[in-house]
PDB file of N, CA and C in Angstrom:
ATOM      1  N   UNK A   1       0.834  -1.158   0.000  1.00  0.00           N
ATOM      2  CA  UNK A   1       0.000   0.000   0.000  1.00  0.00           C
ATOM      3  C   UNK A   1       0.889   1.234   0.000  1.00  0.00           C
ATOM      4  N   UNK A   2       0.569   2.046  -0.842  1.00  0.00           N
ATOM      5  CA  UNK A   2       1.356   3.636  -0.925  1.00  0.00           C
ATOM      6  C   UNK A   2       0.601   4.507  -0.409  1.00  0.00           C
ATOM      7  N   UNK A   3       1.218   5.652   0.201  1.00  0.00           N
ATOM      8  CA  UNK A   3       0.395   7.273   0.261  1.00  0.00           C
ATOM      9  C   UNK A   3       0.969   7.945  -1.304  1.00  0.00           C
ATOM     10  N   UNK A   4      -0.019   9.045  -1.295  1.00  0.00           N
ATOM     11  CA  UNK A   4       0.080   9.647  -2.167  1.00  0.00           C
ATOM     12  C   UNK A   4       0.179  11.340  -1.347  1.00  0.00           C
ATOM     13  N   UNK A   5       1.373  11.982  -1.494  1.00  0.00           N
ATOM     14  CA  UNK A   5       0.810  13.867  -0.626  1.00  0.00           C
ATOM     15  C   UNK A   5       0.628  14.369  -2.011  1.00  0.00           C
ATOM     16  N   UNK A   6      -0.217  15.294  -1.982  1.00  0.00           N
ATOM     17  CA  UNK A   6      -0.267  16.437  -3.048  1.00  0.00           C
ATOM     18  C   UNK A   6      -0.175  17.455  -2.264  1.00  0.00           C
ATOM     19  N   UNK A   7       0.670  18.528  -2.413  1.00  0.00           N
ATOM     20  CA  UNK A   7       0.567  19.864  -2.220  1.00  0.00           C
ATOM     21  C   UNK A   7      -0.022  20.863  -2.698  1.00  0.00           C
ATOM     22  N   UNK A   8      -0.235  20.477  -4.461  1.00  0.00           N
ATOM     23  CA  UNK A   8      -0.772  21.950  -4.655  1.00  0.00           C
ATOM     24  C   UNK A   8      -2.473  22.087  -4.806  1.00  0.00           C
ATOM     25  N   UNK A   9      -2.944  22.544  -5.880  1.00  0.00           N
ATOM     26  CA  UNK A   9      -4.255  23.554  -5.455  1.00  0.00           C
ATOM     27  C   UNK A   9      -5.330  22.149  -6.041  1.00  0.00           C
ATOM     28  N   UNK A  10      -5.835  22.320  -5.226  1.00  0.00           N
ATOM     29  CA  UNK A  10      -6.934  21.391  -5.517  1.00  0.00           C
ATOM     30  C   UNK A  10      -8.021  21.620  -6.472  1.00  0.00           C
ATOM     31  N   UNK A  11      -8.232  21.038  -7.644  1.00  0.00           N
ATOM     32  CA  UNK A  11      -9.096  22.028  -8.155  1.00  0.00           C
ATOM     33  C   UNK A  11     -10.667  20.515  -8.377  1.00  0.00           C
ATOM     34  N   UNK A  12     -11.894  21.299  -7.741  1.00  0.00           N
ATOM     35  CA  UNK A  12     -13.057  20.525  -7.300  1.00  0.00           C
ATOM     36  C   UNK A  12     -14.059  20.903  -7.523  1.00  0.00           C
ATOM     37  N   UNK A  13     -15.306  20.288  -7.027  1.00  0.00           N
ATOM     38  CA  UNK A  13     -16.284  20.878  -6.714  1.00  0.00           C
ATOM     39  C   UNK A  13     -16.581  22.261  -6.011  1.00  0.00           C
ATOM     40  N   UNK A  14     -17.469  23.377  -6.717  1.00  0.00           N
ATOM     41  CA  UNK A  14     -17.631  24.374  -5.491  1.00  0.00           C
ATOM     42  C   UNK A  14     -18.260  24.366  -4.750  1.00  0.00           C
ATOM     43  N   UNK A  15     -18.400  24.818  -3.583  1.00  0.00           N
ATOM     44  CA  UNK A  15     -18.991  24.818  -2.791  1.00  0.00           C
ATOM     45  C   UNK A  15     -20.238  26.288  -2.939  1.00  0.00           C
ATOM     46  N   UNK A  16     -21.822  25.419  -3.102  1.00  0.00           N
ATOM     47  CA  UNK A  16     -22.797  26.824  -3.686  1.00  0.00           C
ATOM     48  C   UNK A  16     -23.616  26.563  -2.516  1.00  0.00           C
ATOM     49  N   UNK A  17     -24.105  27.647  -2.604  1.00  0.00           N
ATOM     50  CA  UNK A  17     -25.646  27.961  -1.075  1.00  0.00           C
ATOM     51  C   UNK A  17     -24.724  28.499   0.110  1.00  0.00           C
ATOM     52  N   UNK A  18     -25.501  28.882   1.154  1.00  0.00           N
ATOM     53  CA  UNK A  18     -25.275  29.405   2.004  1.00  0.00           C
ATOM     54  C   UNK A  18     -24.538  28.260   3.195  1.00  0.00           C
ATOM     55  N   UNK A  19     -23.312  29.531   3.502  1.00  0.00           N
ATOM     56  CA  UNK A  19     -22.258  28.711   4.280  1.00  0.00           C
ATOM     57  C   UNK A  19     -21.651  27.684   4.043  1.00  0.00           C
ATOM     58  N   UNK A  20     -21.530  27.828   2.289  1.00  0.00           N
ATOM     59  CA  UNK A  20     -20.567  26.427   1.985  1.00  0.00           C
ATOM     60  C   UNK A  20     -21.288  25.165   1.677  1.00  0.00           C
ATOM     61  N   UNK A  21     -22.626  25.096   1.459  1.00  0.00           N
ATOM     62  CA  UNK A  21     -23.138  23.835   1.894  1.00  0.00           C
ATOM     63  C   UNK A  21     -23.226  23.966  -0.005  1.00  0.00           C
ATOM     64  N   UNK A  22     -23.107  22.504  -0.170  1.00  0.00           N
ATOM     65  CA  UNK A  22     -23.218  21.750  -1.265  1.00  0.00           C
ATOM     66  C   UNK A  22     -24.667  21.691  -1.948  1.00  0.00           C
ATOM     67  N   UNK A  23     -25.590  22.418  -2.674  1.00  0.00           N
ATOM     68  CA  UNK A  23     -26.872  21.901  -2.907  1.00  0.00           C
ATOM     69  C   UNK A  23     -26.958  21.880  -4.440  1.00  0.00           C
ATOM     70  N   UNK A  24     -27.768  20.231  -4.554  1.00  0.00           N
ATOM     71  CA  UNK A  24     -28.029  19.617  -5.743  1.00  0.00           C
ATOM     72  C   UNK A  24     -29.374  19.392  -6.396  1.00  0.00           C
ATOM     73  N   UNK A  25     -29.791  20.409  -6.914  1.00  0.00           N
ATOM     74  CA  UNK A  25     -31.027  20.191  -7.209  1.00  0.00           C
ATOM     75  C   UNK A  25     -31.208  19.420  -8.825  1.00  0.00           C
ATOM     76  N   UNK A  26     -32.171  18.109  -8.668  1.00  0.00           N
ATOM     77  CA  UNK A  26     -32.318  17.146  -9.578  1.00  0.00           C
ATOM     78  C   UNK A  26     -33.536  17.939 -10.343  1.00  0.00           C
ATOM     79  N   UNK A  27     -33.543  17.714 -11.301  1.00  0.00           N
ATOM     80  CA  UNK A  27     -35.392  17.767 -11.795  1.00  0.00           C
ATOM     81  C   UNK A  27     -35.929  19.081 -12.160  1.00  0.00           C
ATOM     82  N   UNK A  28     -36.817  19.257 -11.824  1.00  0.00           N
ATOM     83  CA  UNK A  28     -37.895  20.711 -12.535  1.00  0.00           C
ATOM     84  C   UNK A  28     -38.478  20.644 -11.157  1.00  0.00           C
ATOM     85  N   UNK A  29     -39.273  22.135 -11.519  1.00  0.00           N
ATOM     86  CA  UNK A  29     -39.813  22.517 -10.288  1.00  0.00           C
ATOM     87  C   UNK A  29     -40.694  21.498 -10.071  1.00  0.00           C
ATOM     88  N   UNK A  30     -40.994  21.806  -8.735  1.00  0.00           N
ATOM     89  CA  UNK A  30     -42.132  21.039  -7.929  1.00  0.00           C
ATOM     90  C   UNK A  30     -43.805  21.383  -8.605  1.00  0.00           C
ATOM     91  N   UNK A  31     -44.192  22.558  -9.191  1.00  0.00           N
ATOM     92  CA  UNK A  31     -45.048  22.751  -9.978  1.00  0.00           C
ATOM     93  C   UNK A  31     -44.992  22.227 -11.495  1.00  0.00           C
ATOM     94  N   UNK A  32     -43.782  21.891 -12.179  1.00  0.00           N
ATOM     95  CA  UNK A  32     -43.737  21.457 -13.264  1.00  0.00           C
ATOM     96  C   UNK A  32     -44.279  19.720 -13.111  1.00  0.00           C
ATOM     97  N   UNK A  33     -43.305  19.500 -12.039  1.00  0.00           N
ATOM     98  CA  UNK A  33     -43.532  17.849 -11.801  1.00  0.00           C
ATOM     99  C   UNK A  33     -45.213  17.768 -11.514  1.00  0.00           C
ATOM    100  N   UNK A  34     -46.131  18.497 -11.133  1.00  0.00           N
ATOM    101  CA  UNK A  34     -47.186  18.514 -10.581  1.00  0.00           C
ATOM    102  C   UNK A  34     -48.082  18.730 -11.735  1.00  0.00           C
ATOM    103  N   UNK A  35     -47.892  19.550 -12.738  1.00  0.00           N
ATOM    104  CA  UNK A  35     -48.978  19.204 -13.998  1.00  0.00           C
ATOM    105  C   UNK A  35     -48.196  18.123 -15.060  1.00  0.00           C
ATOM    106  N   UNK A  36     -47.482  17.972 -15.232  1.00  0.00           N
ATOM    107  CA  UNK A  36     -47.088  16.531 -15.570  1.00  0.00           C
ATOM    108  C   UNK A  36     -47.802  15.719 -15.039  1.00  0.00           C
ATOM    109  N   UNK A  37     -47.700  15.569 -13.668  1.00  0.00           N
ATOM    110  CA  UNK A  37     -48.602  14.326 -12.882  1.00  0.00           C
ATOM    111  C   UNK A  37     -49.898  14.140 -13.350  1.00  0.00           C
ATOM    112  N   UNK A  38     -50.448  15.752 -13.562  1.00  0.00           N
ATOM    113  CA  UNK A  38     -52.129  15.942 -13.680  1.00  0.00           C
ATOM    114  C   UNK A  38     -52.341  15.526 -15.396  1.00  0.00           C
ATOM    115  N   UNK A  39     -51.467  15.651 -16.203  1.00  0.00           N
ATOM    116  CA  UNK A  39     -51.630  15.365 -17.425  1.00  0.00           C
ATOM    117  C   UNK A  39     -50.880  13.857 -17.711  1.00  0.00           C
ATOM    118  N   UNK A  40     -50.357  12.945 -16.815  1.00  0.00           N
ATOM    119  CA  UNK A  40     -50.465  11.319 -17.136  1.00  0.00           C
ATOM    120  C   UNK A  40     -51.811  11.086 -16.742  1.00  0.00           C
ATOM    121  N   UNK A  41     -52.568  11.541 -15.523  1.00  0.00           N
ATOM    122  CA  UNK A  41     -53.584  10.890 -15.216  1.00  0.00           C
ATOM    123  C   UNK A  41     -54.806  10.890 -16.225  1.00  0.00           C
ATOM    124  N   UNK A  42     -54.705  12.431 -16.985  1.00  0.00           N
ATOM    125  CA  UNK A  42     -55.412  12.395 -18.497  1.00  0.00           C
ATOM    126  C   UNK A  42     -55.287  11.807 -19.331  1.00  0.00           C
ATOM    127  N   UNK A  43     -54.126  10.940 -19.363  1.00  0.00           N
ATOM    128  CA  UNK A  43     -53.691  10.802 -20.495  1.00  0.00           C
ATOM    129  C   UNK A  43     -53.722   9.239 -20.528  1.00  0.00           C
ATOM    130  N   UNK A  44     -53.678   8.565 -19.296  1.00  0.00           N
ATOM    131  CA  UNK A  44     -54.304   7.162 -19.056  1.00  0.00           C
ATOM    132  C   UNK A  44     -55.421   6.849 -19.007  1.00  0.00           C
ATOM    133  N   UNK A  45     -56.196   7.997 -18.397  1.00  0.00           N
ATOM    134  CA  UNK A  45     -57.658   7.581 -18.503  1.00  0.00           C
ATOM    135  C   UNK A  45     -58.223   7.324 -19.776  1.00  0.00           C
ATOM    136  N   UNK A  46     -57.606   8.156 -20.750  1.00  0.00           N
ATOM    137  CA  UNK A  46     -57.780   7.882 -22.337  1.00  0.00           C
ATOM    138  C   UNK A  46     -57.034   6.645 -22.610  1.00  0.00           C
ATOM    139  N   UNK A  47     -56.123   5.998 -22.557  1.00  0.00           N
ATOM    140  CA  UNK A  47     -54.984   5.065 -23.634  1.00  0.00           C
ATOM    141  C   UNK A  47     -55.020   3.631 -22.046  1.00  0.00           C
ATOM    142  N   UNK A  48     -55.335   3.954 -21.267  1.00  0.00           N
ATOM    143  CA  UNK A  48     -55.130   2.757 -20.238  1.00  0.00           C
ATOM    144  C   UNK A  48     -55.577   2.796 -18.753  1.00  0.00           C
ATOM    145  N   UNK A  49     -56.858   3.140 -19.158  1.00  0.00           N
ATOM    146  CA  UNK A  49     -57.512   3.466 -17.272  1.00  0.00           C
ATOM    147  C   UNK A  49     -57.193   2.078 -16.157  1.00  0.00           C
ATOM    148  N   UNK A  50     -56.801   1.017 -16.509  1.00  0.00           N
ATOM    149  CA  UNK A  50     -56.068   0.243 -15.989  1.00  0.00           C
ATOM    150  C   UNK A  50     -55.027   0.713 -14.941  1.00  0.00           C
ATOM    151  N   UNK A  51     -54.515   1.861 -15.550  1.00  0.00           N
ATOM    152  CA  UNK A  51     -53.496   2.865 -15.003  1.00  0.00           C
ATOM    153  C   UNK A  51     -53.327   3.823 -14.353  1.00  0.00           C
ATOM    154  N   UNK A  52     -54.690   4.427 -14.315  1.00  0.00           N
ATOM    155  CA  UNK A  52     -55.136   5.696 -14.011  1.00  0.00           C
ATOM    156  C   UNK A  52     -55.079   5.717 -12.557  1.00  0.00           C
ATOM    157  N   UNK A  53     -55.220   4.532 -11.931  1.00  0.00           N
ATOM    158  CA  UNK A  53     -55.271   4.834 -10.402  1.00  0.00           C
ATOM    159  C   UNK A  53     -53.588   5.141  -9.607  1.00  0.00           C
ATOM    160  N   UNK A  54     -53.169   4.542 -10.393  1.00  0.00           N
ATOM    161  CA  UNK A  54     -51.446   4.716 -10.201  1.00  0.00           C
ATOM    162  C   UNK A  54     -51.008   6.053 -10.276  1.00  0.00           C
ATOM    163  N   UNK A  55     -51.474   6.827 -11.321  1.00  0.00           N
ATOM    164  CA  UNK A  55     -51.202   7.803 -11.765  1.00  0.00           C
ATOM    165  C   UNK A  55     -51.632   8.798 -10.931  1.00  0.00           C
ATOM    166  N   UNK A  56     -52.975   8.412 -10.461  1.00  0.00           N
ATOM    167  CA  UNK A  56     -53.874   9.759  -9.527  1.00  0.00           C
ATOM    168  C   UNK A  56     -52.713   9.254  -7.839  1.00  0.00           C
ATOM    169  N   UNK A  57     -52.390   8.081  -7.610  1.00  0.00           N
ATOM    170  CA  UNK A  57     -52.074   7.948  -6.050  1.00  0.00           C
ATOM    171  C   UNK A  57     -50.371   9.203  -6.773  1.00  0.00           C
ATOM    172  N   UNK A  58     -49.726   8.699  -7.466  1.00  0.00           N
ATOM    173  CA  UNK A  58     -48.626   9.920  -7.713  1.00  0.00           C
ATOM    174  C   UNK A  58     -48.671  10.964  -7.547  1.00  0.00           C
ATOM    175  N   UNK A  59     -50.115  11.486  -8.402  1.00  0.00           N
ATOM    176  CA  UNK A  59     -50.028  12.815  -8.358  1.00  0.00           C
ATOM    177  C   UNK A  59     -50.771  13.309  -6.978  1.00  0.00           C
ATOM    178  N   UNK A  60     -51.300  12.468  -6.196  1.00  0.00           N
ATOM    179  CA  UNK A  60     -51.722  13.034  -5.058  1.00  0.00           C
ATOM    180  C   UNK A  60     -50.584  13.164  -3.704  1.00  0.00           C
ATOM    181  N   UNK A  61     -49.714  12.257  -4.042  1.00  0.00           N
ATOM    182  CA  UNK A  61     -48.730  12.134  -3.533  1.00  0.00           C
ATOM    183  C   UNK A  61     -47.818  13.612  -3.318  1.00  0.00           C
ATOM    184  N   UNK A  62     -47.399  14.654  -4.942  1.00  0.00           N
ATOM    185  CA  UNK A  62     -47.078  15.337  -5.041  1.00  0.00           C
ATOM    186  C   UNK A  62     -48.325  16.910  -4.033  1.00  0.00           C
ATOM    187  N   UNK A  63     -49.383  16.782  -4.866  1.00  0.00           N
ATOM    188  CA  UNK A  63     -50.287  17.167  -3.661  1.00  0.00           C
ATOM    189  C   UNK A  63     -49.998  17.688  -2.298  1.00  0.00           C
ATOM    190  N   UNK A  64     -50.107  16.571  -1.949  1.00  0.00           N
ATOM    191  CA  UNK A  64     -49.768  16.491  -0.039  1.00  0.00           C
ATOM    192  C   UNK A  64     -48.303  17.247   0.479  1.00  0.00           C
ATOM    193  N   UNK A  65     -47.780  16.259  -0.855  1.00  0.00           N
ATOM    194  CA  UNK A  65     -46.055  16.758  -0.284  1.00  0.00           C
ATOM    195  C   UNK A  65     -46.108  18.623  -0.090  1.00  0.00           C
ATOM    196  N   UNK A  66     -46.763  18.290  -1.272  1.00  0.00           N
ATOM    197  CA  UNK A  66     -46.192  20.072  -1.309  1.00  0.00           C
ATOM    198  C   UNK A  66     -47.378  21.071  -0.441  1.00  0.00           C
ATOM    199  N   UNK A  67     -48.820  20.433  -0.114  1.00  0.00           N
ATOM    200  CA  UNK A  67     -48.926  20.981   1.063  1.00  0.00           C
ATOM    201  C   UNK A  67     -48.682  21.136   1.964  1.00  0.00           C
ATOM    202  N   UNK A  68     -47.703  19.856   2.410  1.00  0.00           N
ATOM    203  CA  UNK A  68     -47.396  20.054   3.971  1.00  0.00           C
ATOM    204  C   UNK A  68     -45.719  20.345   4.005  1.00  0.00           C
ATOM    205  N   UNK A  69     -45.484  20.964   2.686  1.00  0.00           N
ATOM    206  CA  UNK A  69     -44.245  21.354   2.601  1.00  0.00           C
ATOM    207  C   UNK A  69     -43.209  20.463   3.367  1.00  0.00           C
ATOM    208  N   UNK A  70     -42.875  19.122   2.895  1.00  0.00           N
ATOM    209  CA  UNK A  70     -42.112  17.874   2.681  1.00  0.00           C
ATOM    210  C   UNK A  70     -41.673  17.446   1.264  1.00  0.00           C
ATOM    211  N   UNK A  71     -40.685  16.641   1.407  1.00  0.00           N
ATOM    212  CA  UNK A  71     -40.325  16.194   0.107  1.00  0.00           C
ATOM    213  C   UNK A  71     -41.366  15.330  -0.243  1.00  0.00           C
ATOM    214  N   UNK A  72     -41.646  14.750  -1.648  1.00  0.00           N
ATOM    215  CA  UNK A  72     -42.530  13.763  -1.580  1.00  0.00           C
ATOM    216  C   UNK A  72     -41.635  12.646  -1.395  1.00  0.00           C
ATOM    217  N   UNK A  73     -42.453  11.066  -1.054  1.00  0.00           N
ATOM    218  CA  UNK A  73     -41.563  10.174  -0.748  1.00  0.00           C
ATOM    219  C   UNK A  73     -41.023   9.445  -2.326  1.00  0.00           C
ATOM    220  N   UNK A  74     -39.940   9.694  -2.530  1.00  0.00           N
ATOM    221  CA  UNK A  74     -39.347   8.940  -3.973  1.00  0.00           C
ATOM    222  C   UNK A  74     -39.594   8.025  -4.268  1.00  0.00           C
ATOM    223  N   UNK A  75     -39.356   7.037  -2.728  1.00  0.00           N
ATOM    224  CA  UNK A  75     -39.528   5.318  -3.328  1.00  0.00           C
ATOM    225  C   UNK A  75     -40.982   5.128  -3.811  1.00  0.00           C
ATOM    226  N   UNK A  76     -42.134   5.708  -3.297  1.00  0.00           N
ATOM    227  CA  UNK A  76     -43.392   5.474  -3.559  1.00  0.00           C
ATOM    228  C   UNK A  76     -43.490   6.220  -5.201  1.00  0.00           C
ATOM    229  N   UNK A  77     -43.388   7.209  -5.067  1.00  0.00           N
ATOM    230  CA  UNK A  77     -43.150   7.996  -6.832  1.00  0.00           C
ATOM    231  C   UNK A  77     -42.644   7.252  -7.443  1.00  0.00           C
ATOM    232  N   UNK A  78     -41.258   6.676  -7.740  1.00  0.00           N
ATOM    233  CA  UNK A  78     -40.203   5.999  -8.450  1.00  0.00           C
ATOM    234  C   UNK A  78     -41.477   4.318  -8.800  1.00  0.00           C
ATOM    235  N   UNK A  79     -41.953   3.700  -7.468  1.00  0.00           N
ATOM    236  CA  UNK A  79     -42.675   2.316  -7.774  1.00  0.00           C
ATOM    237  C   UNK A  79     -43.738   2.997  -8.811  1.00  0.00           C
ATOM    238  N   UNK A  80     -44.525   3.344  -8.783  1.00  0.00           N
ATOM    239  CA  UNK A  80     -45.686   4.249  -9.082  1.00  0.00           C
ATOM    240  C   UNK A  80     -45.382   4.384 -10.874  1.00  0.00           C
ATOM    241  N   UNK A  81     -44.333   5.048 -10.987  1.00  0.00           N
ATOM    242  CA  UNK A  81     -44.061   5.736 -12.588  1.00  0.00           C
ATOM    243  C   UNK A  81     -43.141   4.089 -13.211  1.00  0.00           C
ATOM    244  N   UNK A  82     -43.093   3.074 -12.101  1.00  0.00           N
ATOM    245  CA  UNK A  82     -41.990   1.997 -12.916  1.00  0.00           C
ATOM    246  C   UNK A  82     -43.364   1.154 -13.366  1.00  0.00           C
ATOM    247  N   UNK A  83     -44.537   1.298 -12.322  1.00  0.00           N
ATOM    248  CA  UNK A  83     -45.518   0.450 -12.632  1.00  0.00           C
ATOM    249  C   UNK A  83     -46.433   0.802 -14.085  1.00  0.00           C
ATOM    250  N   UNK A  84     -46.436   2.499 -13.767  1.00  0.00           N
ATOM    251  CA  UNK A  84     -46.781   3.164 -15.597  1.00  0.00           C
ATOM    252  C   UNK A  84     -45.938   2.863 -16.245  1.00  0.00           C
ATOM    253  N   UNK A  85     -44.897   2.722 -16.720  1.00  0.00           N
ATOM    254  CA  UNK A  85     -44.100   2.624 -17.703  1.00  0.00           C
ATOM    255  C   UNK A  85     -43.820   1.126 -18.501  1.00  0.00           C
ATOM    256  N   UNK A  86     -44.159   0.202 -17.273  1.00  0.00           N
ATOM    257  CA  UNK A  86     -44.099  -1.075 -17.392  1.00  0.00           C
ATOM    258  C   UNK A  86     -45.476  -1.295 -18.479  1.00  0.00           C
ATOM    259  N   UNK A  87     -46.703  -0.961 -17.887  1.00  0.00           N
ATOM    260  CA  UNK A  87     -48.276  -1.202 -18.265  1.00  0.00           C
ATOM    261  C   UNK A  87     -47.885  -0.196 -19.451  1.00  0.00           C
ATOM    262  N   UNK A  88     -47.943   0.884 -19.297  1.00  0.00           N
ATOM    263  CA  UNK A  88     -47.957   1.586 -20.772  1.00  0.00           C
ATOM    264  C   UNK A  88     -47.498   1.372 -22.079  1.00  0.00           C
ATOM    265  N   UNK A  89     -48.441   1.568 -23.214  1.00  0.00           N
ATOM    266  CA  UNK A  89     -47.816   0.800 -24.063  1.00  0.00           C
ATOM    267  C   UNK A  89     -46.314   1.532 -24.956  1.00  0.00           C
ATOM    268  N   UNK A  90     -45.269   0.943 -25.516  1.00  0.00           N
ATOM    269  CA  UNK A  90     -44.063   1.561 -25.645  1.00  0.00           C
ATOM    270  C   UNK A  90     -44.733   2.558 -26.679  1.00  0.00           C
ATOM    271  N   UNK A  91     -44.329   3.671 -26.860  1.00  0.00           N
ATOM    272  CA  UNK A  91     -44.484   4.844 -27.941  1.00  0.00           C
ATOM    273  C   UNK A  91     -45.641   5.655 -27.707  1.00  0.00           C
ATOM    274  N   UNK A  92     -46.311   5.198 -26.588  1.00  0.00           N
ATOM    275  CA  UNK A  92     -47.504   6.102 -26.709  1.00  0.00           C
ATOM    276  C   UNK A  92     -47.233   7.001 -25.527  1.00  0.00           C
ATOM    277  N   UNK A  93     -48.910   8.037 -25.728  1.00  0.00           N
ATOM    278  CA  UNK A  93     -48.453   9.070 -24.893  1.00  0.00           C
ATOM    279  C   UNK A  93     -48.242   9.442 -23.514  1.00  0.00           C
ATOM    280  N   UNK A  94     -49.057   8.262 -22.843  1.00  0.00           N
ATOM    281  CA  UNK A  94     -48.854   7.633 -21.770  1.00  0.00           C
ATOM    282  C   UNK A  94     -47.871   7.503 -20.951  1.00  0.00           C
ATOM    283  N   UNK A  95     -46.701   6.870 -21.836  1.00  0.00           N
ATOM    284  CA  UNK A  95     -45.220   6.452 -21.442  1.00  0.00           C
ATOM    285  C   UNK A  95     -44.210   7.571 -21.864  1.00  0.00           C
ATOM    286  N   UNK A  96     -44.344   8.518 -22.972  1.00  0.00           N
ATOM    287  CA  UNK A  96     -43.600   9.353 -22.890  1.00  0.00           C
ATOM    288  C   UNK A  96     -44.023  10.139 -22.026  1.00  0.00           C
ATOM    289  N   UNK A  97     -45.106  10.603 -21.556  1.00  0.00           N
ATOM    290  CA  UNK A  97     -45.347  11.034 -19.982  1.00  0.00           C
ATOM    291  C   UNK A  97     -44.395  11.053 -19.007  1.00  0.00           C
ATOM    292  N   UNK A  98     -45.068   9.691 -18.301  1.00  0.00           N
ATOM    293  CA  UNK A  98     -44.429   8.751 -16.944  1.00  0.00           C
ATOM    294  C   UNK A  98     -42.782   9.017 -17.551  1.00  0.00           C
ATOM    295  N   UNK A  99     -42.014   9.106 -18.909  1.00  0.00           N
ATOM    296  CA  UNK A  99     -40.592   9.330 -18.569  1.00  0.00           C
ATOM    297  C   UNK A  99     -40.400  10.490 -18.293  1.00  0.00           C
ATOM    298  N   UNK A 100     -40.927  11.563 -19.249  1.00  0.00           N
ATOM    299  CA  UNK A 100     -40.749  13.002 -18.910  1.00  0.00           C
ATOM    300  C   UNK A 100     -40.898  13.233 -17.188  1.00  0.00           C
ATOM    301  N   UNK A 101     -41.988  12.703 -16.806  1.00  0.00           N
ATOM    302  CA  UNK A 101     -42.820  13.174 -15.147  1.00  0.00           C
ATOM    303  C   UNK A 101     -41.162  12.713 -14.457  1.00  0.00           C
ATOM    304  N   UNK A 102     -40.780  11.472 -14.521  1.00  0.00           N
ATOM    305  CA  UNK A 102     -39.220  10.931 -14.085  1.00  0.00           C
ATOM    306  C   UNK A 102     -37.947  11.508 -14.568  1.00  0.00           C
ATOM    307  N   UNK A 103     -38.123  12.397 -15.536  1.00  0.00           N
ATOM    308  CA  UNK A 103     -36.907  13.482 -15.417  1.00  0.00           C
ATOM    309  C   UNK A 103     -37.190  14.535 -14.627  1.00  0.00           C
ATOM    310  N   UNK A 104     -38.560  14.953 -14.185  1.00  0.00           N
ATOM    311  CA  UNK A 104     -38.762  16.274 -13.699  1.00  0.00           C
ATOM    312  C   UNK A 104     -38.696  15.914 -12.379  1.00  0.00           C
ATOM    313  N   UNK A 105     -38.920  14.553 -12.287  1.00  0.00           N
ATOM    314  CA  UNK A 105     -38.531  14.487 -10.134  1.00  0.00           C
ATOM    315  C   UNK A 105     -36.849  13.771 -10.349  1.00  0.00           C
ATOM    316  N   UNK A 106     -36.379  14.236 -11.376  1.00  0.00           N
ATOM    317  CA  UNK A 106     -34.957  13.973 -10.918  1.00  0.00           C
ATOM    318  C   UNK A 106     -34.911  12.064 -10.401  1.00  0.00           C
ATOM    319  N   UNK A 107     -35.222  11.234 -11.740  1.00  0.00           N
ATOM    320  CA  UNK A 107     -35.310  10.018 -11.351  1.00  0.00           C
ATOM    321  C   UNK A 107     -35.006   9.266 -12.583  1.00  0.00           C
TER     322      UNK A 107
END
């Protein structure tokens, strides 16, 4: 096993936000992710109401979160949009949805 010293300038990540702290924001706003949500649930009820209930527990999910000013919970979002994407059929509008809605929560 070796050490390695470096002396000179480190060049890294910066450090952004207040007091140095590191912040990483994934995704689109919390209102973007939120009519996304409201427009899969339209958009299943048309092409796969099979689906639609998945879609409404998501977007109610976002809902709550952001009333009671909390994150929403990911793992439940993330199951939710794997279960649309799975059921949805490939190319339709449905599923390009549920991927778009999963770039905007940063997933």
């Amino acid at each position: 096993m070796s050490t390695y010293n470096f002396h000179g300038n480190i060049s890294g990540p910066g450090n952004y936000g207040d007091n140095g702290k590191i912040e990483m924001h994934y995704g689109q706003s919390p209102a973007d992710a939120l009519r996304l949500a409201g427009e899969l649930v339209r958009q299943l009820r048309a092409e796969s109401p099979a689906l639609a209930g998945e879609a409404e527990l998501l977007r109610g999910e976002l809902v709550r979160a952001d009333e009671e000013g909390r994150p929403a919970d990911r793992g439940r979002l993330r199951e939710w949009l794997e279960l649309i994407s799975v059921g949805a059929a490939a190319g339709s509008g449905s599923f390009a949805l549920a991927q778009e809605l999963g770039r905007a929560l940063g997933m």
